[in-house]
C-alpha atoms as a PDB file:
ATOM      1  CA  UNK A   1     219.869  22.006 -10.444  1.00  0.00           C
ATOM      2  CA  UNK A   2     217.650  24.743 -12.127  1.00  0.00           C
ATOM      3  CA  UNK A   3     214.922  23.780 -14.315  1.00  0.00           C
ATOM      4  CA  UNK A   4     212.620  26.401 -16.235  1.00  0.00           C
ATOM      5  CA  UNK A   5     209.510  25.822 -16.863  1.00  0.00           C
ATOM      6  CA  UNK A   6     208.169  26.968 -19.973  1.00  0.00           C
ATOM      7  CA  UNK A   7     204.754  27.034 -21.357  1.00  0.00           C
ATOM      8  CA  UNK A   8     203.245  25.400 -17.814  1.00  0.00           C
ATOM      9  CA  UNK A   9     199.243  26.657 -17.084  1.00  0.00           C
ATOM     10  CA  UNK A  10     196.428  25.311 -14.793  1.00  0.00           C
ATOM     11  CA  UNK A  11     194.229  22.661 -16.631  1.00  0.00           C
ATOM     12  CA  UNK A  12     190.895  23.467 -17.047  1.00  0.00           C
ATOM     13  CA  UNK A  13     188.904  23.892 -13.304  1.00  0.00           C
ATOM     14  CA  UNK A  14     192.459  23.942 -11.959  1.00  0.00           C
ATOM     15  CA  UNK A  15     193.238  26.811  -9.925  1.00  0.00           C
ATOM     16  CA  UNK A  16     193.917  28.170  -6.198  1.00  0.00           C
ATOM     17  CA  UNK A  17     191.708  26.413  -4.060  1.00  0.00           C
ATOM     18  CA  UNK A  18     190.260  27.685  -0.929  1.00  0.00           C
ATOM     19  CA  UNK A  19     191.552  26.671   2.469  1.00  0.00           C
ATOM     20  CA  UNK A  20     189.504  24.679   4.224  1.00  0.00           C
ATOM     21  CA  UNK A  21     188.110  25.812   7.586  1.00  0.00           C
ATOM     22  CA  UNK A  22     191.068  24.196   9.936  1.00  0.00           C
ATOM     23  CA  UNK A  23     193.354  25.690   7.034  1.00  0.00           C
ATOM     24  CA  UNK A  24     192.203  29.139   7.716  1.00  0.00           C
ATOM     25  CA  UNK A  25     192.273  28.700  11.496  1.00  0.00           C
ATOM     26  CA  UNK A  26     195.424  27.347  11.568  1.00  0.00           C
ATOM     27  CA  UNK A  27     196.434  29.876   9.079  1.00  0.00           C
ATOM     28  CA  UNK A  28     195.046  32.934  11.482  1.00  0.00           C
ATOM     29  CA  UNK A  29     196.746  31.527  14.598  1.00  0.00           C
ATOM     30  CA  UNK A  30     200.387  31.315  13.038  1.00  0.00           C
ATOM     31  CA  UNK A  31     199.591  35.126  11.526  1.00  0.00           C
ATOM     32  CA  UNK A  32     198.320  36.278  15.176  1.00  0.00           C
ATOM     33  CA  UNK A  33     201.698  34.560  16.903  1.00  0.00           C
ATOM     34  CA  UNK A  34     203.857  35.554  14.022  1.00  0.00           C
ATOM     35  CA  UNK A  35     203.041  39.265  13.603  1.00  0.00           C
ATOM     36  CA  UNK A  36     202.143  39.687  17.242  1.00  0.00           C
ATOM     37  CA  UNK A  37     205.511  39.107  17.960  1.00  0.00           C
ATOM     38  CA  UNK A  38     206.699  41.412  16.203  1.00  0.00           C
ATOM     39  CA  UNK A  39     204.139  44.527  16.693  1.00  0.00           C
ATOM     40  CA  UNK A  40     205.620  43.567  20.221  1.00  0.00           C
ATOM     41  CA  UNK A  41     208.782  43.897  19.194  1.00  0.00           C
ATOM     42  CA  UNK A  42     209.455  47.306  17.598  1.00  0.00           C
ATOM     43  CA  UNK A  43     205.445  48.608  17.491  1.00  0.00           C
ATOM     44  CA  UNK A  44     204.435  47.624  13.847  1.00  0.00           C
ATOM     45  CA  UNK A  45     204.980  45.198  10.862  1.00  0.00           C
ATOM     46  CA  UNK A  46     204.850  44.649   7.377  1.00  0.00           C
ATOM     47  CA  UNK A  47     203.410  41.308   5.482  1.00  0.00           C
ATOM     48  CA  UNK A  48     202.698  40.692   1.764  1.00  0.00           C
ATOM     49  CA  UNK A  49     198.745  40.219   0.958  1.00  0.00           C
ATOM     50  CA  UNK A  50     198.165  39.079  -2.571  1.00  0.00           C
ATOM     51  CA  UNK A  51     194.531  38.390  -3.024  1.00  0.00           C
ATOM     52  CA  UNK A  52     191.229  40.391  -1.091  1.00  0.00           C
ATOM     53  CA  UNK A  53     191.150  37.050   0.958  1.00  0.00           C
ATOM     54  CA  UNK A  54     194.906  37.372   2.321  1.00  0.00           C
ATOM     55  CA  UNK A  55     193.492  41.228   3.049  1.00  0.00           C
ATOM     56  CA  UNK A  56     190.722  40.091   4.767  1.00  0.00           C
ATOM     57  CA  UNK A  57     192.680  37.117   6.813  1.00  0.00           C
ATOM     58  CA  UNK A  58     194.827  40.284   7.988  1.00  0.00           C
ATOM     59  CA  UNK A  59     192.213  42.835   9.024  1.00  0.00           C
ATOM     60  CA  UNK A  60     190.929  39.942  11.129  1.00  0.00           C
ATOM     61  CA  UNK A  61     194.102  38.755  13.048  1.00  0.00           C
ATOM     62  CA  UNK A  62     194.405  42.849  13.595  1.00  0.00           C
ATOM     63  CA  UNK A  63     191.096  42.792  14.996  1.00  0.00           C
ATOM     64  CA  UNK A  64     192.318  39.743  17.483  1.00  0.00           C
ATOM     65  CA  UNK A  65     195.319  41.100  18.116  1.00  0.00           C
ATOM     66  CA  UNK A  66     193.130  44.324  19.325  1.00  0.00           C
ATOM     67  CA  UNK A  67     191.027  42.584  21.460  1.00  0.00           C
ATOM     68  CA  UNK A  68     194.006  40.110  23.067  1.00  0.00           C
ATOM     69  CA  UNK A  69     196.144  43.083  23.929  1.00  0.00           C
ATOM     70  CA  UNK A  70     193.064  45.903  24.369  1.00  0.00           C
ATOM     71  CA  UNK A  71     195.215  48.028  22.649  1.00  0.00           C
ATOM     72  CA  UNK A  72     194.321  49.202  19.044  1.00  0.00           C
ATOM     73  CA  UNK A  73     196.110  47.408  16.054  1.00  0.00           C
ATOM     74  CA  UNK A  74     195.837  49.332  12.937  1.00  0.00           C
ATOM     75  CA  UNK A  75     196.112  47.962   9.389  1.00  0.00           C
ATOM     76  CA  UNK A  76     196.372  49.498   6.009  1.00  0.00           C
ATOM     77  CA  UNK A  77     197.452  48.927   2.687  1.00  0.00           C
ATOM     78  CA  UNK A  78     201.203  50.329   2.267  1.00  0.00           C
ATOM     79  CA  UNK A  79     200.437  49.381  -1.444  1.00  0.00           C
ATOM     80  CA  UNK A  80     198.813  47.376  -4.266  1.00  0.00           C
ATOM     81  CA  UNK A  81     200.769  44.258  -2.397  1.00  0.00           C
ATOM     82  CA  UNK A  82     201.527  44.790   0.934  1.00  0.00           C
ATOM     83  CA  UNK A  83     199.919  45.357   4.205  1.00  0.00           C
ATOM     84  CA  UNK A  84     201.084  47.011   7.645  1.00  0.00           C
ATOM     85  CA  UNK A  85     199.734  46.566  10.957  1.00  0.00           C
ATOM     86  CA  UNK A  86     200.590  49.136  13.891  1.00  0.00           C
ATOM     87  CA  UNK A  87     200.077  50.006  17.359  1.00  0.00           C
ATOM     88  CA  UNK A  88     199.055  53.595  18.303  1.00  0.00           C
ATOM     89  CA  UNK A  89     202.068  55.860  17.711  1.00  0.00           C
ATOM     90  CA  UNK A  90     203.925  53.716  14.723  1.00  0.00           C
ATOM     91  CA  UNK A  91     200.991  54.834  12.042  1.00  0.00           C
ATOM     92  CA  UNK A  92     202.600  56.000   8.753  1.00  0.00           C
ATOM     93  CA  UNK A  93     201.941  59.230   8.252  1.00  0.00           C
ATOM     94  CA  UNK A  94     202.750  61.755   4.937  1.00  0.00           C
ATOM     95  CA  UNK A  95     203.853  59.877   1.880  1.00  0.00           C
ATOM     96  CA  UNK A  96     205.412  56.189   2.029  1.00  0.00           C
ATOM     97  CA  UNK A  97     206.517  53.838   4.914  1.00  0.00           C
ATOM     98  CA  UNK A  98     209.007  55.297   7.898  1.00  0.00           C
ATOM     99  CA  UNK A  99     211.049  52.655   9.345  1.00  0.00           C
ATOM    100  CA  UNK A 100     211.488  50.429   7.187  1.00  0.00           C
ATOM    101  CA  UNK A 101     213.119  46.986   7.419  1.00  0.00           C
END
């Protein structure tokens, strides 16, 4: 059954909260098994990032990933909403994404 939703805001204060600290960490260690996986698999991946604080979460499981593997994990913005981390080799380079899902 589909049921729309019209006219629905946050009350007042209500918004996105903050994760709390085991939220983040638990957060960070399903990113760093999730997209490890597959920069092992074919050398890079894709994953949305909505908010600077999803960017940020991302740059930071790169930088683990980095120092777990000793191998450098790239990351950039592929645009205003999504994110790519590489190995050395599967950078995009020129205009736009190569490879692509």
């Amino acid at each position: 059954m589909i049921r729309d939703l019209y006219n629905v805001r946050y009350a007042a204060g209500e918004g996105l909260t903050p994760l709390t600290d085991e939220e983040e960490q638990r957060a960070r260690a399903v990113l760093f098994r999730e997209l490890g996986n597959q920069i092992a698999e074919r050398g890079w991946t894709r994953f949305p990032a909505y908010t600077p604080q999803e960017r940020r979460r991302l740059v930071d499981v790169a930088e683990r990933l980095t120092a777990h593997w000793g191998q450098r994990v790239t990351v950039g913005a592929e645009d205003q909403c999504g994110m790519r981390l590489s190995l050395a080799g599967y950078e995009v380079t020129g205009g736009g994404s190569s490879g692509g899902r």
